[in-house]
Protein backbone atom coordinates (compact mmCIF):
# COMPACT_ATOMS: atom_id res chain seq x y z
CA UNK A 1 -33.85 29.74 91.66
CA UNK A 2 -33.20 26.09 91.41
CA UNK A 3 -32.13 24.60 94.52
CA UNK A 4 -31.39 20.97 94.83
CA UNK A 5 -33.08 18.54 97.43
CA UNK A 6 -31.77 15.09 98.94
CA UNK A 7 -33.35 12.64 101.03
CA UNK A 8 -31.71 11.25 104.17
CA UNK A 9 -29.86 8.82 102.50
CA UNK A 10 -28.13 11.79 100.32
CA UNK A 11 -30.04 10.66 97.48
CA UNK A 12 -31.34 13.77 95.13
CA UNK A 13 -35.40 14.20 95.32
CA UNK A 14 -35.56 17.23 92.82
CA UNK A 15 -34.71 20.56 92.20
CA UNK A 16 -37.22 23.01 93.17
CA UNK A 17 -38.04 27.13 92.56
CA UNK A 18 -36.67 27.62 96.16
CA UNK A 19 -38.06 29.54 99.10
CA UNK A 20 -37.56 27.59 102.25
CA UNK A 21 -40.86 26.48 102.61
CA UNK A 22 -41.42 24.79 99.13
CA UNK A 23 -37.82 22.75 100.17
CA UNK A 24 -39.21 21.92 103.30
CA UNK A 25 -42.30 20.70 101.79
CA UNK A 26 -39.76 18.03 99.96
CA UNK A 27 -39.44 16.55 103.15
CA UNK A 28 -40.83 13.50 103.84
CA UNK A 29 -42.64 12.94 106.63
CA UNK A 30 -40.83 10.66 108.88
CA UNK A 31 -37.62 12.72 108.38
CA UNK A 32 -36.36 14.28 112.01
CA UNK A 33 -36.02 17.74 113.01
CA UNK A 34 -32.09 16.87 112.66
CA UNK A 35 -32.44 16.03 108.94
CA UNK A 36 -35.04 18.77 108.23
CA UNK A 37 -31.87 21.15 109.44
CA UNK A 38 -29.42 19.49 107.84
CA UNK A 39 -31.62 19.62 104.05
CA UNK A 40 -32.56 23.22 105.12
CA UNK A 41 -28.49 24.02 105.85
CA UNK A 42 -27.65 22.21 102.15
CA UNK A 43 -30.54 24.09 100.14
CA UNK A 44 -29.58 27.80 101.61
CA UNK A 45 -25.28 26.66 100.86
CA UNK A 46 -26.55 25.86 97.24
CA UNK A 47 -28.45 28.82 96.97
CA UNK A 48 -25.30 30.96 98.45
CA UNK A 49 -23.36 29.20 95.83
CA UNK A 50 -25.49 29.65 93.17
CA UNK A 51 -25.64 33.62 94.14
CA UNK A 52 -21.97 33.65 94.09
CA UNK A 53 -21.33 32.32 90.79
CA UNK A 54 -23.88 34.46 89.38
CA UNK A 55 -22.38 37.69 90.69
CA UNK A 56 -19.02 36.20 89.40
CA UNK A 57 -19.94 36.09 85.95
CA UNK A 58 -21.56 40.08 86.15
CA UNK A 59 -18.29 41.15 87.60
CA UNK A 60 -16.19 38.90 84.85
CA UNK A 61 -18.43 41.56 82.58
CA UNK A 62 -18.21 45.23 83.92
CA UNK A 63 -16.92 47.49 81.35
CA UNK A 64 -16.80 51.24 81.78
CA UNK A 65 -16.11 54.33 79.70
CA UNK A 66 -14.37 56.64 79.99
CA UNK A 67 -14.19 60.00 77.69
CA UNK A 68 -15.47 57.67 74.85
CA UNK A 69 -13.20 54.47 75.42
CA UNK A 70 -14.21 51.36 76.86
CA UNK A 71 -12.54 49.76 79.52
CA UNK A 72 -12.63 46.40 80.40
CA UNK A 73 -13.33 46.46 84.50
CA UNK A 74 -13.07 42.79 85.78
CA UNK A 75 -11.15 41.77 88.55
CA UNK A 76 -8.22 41.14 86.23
CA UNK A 77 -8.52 44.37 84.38
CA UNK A 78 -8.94 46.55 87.56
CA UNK A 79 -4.84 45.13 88.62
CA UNK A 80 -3.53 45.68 85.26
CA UNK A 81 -5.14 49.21 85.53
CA UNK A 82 -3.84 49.47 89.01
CA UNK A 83 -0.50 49.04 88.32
CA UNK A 84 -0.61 51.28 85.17
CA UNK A 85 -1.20 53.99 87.58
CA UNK A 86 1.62 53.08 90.34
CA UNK A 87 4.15 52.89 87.30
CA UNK A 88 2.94 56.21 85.72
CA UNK A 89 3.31 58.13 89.61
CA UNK A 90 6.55 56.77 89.90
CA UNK A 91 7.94 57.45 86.22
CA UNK A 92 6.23 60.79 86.09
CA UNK A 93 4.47 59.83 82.97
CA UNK A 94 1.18 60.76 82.62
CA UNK A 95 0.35 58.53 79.54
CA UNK A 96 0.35 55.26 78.51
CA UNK A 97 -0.45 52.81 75.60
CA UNK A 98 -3.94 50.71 76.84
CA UNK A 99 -5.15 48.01 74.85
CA UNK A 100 -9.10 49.22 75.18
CA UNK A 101 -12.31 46.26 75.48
CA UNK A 102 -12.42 46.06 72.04
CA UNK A 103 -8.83 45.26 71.65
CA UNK A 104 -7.60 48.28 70.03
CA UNK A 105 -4.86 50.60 71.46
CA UNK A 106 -4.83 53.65 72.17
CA UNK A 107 -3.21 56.12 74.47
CA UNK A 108 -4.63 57.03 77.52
CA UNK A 109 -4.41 59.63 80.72
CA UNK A 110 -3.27 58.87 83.87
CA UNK A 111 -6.73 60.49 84.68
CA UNK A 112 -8.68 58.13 82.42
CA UNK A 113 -6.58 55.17 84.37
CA UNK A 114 -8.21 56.55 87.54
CA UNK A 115 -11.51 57.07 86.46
CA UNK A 116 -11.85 53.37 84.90
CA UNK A 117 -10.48 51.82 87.88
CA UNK A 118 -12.56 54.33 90.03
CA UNK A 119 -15.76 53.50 87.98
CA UNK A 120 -15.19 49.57 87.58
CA UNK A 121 -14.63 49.44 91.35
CA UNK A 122 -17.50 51.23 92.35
CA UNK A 123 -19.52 48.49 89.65
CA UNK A 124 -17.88 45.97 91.39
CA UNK A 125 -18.78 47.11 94.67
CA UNK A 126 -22.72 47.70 93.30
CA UNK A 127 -22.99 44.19 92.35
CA UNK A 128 -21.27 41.90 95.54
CA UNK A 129 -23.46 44.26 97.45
CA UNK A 130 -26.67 44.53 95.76
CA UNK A 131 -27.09 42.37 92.66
């Protein structure tokens, strides 16, 4: 992972493949304990960041299937799907048309509905928690 160093004056030194002892080893030598926090503090928030974003884009990705169609599963997708299902329970329908990954539409389940959003959760969950 590339994590970005500055000098004292807030100057960048390099990127390096971080653990925290290769960015500590960036530090010069007359650099205080203070500063050596400080650098330390701004390599592990870059790092966080970094993390973050990558996560981001794998949840921007999560598709699921069910019963042969592909559902998108973002963040995005798992609210449209959402409210799908609150309009089908209180219309009593237990279709609706669904515009699939792939962009084609079809009809789906109210089941299906629960079992994408239940799936592309529990993806969702998998990767803020583990990837």
């Amino acid at each position: 992972m590339i994590i970005e160093i500055y000098d004292k004056n807030g100057e960048y030194v390099k990127g390096v493949i971080g653990d925290e002892a290769q960015c500590l080893a960036n530090v010069a030598e007359d650099e205080t304990y203070e500063e050596v926090q400080e650098l330390r503090s701004h390599s592990l928030h870059n790092e966080s960041a970094y993390l973050k974003s990558l996560k981001l884009g794998l949840v921007n990705e999560i598709k699921v299937t069910v019963n042969d169609k592909v559902f998108d599963g973002n963040e995005v997708s798992q609210d449209r799907i959402m409210r799908a299902i609150n309009v089908a329970l209180i219309t009593g329908k237990d279709t609706a048309l669904w515009r699939l990954a792939d962009n084609t539409e079809v009809e789906v389940t109210l089941d299906e509905l629960k079992e994408a959003l239940s799936l592309a959760n529990a993806e969702m969950s998998r990767i803020w928690l583990n990837a």
